[in-house]
Protein backbone atom coordinates (compact mmCIF):
# COMPACT_ATOMS: atom_id res chain seq x y z
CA UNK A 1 21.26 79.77 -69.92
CA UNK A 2 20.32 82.75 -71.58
CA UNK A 3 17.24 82.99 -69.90
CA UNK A 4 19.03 82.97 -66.70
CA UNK A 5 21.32 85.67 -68.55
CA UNK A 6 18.53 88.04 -68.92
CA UNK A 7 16.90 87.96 -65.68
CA UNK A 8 20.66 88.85 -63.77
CA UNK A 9 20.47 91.63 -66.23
CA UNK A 10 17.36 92.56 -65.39
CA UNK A 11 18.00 92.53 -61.46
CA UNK A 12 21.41 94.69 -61.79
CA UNK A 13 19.32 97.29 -63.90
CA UNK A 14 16.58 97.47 -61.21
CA UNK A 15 19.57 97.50 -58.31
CA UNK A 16 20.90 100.46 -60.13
CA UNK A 17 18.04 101.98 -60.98
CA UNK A 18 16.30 101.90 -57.56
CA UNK A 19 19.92 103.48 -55.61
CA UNK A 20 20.14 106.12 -58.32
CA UNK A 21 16.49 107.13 -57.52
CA UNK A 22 17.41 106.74 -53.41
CA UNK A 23 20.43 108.99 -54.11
CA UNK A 24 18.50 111.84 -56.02
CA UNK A 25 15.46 111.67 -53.09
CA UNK A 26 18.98 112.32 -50.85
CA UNK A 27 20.35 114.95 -52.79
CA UNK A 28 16.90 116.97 -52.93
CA UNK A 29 16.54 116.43 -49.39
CA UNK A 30 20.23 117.78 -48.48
CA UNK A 31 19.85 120.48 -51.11
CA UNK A 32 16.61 121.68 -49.86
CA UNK A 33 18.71 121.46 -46.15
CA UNK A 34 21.58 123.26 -47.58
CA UNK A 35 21.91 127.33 -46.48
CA UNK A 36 23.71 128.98 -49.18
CA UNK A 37 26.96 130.37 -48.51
CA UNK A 38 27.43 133.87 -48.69
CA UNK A 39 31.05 135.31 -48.54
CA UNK A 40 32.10 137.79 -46.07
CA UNK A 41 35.24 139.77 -45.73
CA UNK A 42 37.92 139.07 -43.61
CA UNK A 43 36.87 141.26 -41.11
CA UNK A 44 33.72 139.42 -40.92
CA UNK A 45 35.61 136.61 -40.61
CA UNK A 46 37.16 137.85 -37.39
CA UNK A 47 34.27 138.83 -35.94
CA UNK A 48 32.46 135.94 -36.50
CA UNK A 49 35.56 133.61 -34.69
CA UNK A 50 35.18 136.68 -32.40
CA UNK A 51 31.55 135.85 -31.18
CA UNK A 52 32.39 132.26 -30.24
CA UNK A 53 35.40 132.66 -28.13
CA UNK A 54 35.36 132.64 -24.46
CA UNK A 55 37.06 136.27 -24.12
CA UNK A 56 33.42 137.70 -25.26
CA UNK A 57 31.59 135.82 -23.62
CA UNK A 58 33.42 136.65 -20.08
CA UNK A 59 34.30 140.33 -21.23
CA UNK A 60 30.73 140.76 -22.69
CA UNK A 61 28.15 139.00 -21.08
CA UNK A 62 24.56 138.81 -22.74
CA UNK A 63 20.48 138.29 -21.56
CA UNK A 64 19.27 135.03 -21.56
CA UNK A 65 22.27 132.30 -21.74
CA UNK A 66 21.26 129.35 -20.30
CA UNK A 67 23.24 127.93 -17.42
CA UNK A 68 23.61 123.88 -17.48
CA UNK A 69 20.50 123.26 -15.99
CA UNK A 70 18.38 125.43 -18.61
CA UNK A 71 17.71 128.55 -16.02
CA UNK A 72 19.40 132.08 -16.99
CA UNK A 73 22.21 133.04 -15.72
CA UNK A 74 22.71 136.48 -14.07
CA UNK A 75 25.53 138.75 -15.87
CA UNK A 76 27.83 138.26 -13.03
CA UNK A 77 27.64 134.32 -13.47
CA UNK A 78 28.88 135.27 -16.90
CA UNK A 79 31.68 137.15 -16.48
CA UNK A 80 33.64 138.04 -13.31
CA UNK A 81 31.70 135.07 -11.27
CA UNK A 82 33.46 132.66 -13.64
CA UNK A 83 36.94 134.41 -13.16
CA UNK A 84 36.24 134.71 -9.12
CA UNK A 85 35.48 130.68 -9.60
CA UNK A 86 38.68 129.87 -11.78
CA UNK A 87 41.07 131.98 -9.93
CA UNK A 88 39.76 129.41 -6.75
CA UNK A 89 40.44 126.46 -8.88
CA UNK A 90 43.88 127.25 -9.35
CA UNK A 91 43.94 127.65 -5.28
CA UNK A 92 43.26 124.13 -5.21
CA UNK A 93 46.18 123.19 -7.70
CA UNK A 94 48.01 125.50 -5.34
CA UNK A 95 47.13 123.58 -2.06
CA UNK A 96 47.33 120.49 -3.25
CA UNK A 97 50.72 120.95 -5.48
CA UNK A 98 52.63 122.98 -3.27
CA UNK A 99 51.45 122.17 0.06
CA UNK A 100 50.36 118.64 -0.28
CA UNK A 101 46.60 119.34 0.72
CA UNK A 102 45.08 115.56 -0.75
CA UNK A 103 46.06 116.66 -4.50
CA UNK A 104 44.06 113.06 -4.98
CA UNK A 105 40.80 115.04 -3.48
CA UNK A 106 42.01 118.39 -4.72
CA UNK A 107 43.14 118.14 -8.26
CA UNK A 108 39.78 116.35 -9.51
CA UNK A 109 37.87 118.52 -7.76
CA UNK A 110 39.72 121.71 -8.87
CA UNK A 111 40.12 120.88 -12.41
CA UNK A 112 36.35 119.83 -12.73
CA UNK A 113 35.76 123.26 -11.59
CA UNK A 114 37.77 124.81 -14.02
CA UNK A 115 36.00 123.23 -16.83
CA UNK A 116 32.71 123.74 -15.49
CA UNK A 117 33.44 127.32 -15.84
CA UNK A 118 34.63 127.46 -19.48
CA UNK A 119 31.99 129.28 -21.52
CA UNK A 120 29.80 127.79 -24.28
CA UNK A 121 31.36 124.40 -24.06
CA UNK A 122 28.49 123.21 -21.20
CA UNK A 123 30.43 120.65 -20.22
CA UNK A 124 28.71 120.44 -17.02
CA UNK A 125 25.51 120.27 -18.71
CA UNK A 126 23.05 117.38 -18.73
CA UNK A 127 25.14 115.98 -22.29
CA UNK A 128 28.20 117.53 -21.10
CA UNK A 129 31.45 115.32 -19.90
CA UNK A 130 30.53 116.19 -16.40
CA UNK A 131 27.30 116.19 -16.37
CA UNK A 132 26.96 112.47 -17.92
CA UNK A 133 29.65 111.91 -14.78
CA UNK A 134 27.63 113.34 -12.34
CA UNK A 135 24.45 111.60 -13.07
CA UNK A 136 26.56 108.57 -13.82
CA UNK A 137 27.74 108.00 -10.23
CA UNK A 138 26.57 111.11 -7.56
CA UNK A 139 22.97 111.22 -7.83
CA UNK A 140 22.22 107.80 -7.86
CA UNK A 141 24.79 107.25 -4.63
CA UNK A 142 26.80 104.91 -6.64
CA UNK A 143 30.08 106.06 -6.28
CA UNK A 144 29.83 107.13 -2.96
CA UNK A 145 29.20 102.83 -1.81
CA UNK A 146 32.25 101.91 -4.07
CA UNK A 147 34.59 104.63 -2.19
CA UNK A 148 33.10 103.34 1.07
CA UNK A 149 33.75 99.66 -0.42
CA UNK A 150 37.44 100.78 -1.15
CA UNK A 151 38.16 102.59 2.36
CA UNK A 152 37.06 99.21 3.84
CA UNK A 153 40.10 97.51 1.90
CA UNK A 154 42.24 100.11 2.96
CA UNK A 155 41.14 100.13 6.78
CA UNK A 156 42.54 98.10 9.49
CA UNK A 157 40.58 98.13 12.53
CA UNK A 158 43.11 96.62 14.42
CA UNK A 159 43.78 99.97 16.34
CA UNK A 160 39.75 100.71 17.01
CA UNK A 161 39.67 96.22 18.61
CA UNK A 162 43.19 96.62 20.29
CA UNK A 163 41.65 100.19 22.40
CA UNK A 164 38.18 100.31 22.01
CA UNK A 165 37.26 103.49 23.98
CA UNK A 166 38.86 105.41 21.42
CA UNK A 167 35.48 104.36 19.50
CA UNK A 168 34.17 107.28 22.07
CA UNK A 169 36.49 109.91 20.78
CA UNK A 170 34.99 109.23 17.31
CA UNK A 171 31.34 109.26 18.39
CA UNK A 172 32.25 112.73 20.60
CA UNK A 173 33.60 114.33 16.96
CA UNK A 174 30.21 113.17 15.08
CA UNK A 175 28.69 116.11 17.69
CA UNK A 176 29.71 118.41 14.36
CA UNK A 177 26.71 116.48 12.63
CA UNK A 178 23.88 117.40 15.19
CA UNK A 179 25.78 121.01 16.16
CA UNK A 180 25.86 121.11 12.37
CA UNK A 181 21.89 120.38 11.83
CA UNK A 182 21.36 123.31 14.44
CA UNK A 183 23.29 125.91 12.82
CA UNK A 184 21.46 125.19 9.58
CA UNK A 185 18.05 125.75 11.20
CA UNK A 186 18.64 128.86 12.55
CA UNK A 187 20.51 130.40 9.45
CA UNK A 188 17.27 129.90 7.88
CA UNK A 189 15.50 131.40 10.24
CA UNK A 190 17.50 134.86 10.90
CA UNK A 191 19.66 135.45 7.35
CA UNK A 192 16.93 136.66 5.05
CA UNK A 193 17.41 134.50 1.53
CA UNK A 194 17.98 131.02 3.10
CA UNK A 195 15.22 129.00 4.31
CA UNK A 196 16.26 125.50 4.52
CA UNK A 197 13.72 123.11 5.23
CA UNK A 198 14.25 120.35 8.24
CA UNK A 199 15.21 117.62 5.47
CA UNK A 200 17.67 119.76 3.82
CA UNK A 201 19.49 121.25 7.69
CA UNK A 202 19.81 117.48 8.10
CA UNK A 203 21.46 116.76 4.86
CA UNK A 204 23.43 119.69 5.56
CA UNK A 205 24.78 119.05 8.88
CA UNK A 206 26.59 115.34 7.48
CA UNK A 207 28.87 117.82 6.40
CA UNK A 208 30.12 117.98 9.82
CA UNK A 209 31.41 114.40 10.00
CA UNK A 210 33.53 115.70 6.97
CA UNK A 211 32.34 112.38 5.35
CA UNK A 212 32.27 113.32 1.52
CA UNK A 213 30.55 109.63 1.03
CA UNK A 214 28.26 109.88 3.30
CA UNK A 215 27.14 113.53 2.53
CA UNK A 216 26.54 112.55 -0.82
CA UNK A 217 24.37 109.26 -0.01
CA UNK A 218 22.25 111.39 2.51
CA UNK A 219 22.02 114.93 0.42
CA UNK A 220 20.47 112.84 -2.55
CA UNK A 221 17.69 111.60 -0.78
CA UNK A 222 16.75 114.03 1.88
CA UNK A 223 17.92 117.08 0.27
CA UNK A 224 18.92 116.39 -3.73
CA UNK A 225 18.22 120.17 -4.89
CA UNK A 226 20.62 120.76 -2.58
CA UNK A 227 23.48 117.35 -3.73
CA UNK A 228 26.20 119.49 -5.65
CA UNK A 229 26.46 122.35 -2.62
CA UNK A 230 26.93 119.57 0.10
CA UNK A 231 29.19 117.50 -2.13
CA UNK A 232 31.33 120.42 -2.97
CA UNK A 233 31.79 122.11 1.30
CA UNK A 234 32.18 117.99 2.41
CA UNK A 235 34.71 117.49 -0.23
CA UNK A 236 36.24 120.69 0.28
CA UNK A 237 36.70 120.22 3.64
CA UNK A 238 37.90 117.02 3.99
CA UNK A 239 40.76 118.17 1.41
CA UNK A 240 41.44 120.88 3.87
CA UNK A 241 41.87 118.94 6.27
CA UNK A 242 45.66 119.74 7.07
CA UNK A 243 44.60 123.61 7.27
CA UNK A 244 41.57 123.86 9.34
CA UNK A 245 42.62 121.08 12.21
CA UNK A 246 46.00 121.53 13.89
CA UNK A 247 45.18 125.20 15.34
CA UNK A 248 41.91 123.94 16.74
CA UNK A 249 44.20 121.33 18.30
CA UNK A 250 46.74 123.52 19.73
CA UNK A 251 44.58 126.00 21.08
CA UNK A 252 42.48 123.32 23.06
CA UNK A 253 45.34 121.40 24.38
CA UNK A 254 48.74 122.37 25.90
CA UNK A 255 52.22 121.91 25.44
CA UNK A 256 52.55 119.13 28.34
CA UNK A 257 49.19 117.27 26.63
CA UNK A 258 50.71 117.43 23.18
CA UNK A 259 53.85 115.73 24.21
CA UNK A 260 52.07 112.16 26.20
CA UNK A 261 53.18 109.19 24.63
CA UNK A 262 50.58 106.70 24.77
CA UNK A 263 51.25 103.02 25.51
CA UNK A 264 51.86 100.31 22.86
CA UNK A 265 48.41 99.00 22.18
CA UNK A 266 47.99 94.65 22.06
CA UNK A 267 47.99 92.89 19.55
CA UNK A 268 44.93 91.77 17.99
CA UNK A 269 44.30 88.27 16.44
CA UNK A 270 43.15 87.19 12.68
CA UNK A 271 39.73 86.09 13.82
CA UNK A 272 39.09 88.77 15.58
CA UNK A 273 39.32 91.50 12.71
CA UNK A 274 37.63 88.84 10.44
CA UNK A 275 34.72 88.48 13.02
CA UNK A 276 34.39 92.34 13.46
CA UNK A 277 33.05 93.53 10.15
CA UNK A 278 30.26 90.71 10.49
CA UNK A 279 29.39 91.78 13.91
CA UNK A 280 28.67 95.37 12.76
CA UNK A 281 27.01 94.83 9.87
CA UNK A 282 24.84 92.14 12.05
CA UNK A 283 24.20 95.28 14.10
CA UNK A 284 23.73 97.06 11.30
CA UNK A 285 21.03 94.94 9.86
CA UNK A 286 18.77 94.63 13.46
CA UNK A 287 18.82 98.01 14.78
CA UNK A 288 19.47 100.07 11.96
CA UNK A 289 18.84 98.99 8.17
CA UNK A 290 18.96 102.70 6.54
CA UNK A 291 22.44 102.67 6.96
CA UNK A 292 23.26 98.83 5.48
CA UNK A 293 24.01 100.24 1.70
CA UNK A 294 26.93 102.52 3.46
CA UNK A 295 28.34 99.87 6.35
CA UNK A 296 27.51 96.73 4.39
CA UNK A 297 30.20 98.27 1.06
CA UNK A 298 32.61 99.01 4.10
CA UNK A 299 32.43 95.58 5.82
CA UNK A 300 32.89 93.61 2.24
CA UNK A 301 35.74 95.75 2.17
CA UNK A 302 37.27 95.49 4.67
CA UNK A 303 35.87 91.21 4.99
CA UNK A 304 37.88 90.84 1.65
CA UNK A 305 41.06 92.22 3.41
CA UNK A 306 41.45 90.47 6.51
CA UNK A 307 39.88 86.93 4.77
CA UNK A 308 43.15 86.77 3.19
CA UNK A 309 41.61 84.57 0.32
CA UNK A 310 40.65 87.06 -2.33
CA UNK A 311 43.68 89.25 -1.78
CA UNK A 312 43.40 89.71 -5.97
CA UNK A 313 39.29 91.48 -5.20
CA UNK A 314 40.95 93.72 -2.08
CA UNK A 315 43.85 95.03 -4.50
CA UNK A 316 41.94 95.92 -6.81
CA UNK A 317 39.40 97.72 -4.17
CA UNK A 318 42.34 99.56 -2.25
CA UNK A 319 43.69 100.14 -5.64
CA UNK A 320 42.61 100.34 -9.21
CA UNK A 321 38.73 101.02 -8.12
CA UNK A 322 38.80 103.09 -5.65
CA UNK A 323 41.13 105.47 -7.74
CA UNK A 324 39.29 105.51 -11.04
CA UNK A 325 36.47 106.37 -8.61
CA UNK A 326 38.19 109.17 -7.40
CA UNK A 327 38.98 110.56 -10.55
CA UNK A 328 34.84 110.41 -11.36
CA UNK A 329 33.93 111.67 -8.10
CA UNK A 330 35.98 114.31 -8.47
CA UNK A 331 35.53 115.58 -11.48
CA UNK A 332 31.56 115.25 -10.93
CA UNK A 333 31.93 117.37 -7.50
CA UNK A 334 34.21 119.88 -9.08
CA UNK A 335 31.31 120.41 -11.99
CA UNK A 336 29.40 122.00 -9.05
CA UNK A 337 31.76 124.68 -8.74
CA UNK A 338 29.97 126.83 -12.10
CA UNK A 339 30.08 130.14 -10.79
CA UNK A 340 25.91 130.24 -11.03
CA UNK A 341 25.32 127.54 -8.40
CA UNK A 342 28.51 128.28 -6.48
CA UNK A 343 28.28 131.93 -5.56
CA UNK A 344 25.09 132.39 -4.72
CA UNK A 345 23.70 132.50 -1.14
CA UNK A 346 22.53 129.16 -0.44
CA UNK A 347 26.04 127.16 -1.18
CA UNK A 348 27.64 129.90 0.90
CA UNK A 349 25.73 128.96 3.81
CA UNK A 350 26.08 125.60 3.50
CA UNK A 351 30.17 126.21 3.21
CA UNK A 352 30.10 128.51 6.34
CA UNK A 353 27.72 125.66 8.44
CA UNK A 354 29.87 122.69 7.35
CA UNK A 355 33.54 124.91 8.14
CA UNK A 356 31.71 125.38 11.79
CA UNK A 357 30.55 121.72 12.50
CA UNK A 358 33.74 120.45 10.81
CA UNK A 359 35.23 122.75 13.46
CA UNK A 360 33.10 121.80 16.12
CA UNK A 361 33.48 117.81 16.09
CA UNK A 362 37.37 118.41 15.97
CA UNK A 363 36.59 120.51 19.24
CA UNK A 364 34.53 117.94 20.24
CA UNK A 365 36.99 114.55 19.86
CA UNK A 366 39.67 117.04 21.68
CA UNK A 367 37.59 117.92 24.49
CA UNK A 368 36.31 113.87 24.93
CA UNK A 369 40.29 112.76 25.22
CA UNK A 370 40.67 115.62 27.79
CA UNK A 371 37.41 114.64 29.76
CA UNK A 372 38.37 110.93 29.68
CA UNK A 373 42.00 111.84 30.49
CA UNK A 374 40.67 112.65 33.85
CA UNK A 375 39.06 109.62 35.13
CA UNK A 376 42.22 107.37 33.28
CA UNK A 377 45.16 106.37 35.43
CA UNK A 378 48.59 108.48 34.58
CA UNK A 379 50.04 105.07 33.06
CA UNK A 380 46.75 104.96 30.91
CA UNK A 381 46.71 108.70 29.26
CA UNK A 382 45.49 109.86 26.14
CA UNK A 383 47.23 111.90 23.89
CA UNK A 384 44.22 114.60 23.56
CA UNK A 385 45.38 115.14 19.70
CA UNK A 386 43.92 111.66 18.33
CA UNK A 387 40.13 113.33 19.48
CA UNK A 388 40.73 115.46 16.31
CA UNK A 389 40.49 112.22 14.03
CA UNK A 390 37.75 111.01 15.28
CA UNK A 391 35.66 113.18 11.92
CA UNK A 392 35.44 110.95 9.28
CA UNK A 393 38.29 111.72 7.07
CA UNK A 394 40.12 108.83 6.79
CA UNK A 395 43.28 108.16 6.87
CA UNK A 396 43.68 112.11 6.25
CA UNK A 397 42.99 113.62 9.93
CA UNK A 398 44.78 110.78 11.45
CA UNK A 399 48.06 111.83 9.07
CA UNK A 400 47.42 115.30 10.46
CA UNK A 401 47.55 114.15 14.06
CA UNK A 402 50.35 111.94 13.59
CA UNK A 403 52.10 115.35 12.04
CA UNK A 404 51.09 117.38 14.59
CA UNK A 405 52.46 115.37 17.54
CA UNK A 406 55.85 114.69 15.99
CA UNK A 407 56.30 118.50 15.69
CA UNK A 408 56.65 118.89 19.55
CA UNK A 409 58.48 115.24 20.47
CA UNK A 410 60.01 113.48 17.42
CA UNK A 411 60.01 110.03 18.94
CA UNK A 412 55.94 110.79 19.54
CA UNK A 413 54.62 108.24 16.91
CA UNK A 414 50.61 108.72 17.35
CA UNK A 415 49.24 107.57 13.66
CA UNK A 416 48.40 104.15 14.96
CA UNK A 417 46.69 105.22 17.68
CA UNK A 418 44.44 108.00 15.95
CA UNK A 419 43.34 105.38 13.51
CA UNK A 420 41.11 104.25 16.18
CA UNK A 421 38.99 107.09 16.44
CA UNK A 422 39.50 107.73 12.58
CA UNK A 423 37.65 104.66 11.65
CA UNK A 424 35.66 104.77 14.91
CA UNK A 425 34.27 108.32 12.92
CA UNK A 426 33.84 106.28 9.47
CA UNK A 427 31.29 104.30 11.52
CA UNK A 428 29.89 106.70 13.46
CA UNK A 429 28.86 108.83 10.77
CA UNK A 430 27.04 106.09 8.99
CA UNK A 431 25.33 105.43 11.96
CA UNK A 432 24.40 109.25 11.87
CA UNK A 433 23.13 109.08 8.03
CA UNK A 434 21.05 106.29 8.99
CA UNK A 435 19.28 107.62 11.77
CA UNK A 436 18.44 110.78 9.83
CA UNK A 437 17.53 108.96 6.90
CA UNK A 438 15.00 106.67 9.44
CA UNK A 439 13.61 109.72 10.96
CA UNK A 440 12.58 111.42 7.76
CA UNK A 441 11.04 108.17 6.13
């Protein structure tokens, strides 16, 4: 017993003694670590709380700060770029507060800008909140195939089966895409500071389908250098949606055009909207595989909806998923509006190529609906107006032409029938991003 005694004794002692010697090795190790603290005055003080605030570091930019990505950033970045790009962000909150511009595009986007720009914090840096965001979902085309996935849900094709040449107005607007690969070519040729290569004019000119998705998916493997510009003008653009379109629309068509009422479209069966998705992704998988990851997460989509037996999976893709994506993607495209990668000439370019070929495929759907108003019969016209939805941004430009009609004849109810060509353009700019994507393989 006393033997036993001893040797718990002995065990405690050597417990003790080994933690006391573990805690000393600590304390001469933070010790050694330790600065010494020397006192300063309180207007020290002030200064030194001074140095770290974001008024000196906008009023009184300095050589050799590092933007996010490590590179330095020009003394204009520093100071009045970052107010130029703030006093934009609160645009955005403007737009899409006051004048309902797709505050669920806008807001994200606008407020990731706005902390992008905060000095010091680098939250749009590689560790930053954003950054970690934008590396989380963007680069790796992640979130763009679970947006796609969630406009599936949310799409009824109904419209596109029940008039199928409207599918033509949406491949006449995807002309933005190919006017927009043009444009990009030959600003690199005559503007002296941009020389896009023929990768990066193609994964410019998806801007023109005003597909953020899509932009994204194709930018980050034809043209990643070039990811957060694109992201940011498609984005932009599709937000803007309700500003750029309806005066293209009224200048192109006239009063009399505005005002046709179209006829009640039939009305198509379960089996046939269950069969559809199938059939393109069938398509899909024969003629053109580069484009599966983008139409295969917009037919399980849209499968999962009109199955009607997992309507617990399509809630939560029309719902809870696609909106917490939103809130990433967001966020991660606003982080590209720092006021070094923003205002410089490159991302200007690409803004003023994607505002024409956004532009030019609304044009273009217009012009189609006039074109195939003439060979129709007068019981059989088309309201030229639903050719402006045929661009990509769904359900957004077929809201806008639904708008746009009722402002000339109340009783004109069009949204139905420019959801043909709206999800006619979903398609037809994945079909687009493929065969890019196959040519440059």
């Amino acid at each position: 017993m006393k033997k036993n005694i001893l040797v718990g004794l002995f065990l405690l002692f050597a417990f003790f003694t080994t933690t006391s010697f573990a805690n000393a090795g600590t304390d001469v190790v933070s010790t050694q670590e330790k600065q010494p603290y020397h006192s300063k005055t309180m207007g020290e003080l002030v200064e030194s709380f001074y140095a770290t605030t974001g008024i000196k570091a906008l009023l009184q930019p300095q050589v050799g700060v590092k933007d996010s990505h490590g590179k330095d950033m020009t003394l204009f970045a520093q100071g009045a770029g970052r107010v130029i790009m703030i006093l934009i962000c609160f645009l955005l909150f403007y737009l899409a507060i006051k004048k309902g511009f797709e505050p669920l595009l806008l807001l994200p986007i606008g407020f990731g800008g706005l902390l992008a720009n905060i000095p010091i914090a680098n939250m749009a840096g590689h560790d930053g909140m954003l950054g970690i965001i934008y590396s989380m979902g963007i680069t790796n085309q992640f979130f763009p195939l679970l947006i796609f996935m969630g406009v599936g849900a949310m799409t009824d094709f109904g419209p596109l089966l029940a008039n199928p040449k409207t599918a033509l107005l949406g491949g006449a607007a995807q002309f933005g895409i190919f006017g927009s690969l043009v444009g990009a070519v030959l600003l690199s040729q005559y503007v002296p500071g941009i020389n896009f290569t023929l990768e990066q004019a193609a994964a410019i000119s998806i801007i023109g389908g005003a597909d953020g998705p899509t932009s994204i998916f194709v930018a980050s493997k034809l043209a990643p250098e070039l990811l957060g510009a694109i992201a940011v003008a498609a984005y932009s653009y599709m937000a803007l949606v309700p500003l750029i379109q309806p005066p293209i629309m009224r200048v192109l068509t006239t009063m009399k055009e505005r005002k046709i009422k179209m006829p009640a479209t039939r009305k198509v069966s379960k089996l046939e909207k269950i069969v559809f998705p199938l059939v393109v992704l069938t398509l899909t998988i024969l003629i053109l595989p580069d484009a599966a990851p983008l139409i295969g997460a917009l037919c399980l989509g849209n499968f999962a909806r009109e199955s009607g037996v997992v309507d617990r999976l399509s809630d939560t893709m029309q719902n809870a998923l696609i909106n917490i994506v939103t809130i990433f993607l967001g966020l991660g495209v606003g982080s590209k509006l720092a006021s070094e990668q923003f205002l410089v000439a490159e991302t200007m370019g690409i803004m003023a190529i994607g505002l024409l070929a956004f532009s030019a495929g609304t044009a273009m759907g217009v012009i189609m609906a006039k074109l195939m108003n003439l060979v129709s019969s007068k019981d059989n016209q088309i309201n030229p107006l639903i050719g402006a939805a045929g661009v990509s941004a769904v359900p957004m430009a077929a809201r806008v032409v639904s708008k746009e009609g009722q402002l000339y004849d109340k009783s004109n109810i069009l949204l139905m029938h420019a959801m043909g060509p709206n999800v006619a353009g979903v398609i037809g700019s994945a079909v687009a991003a493929g065969v890019l994507l196959s040519i440059f393989k």
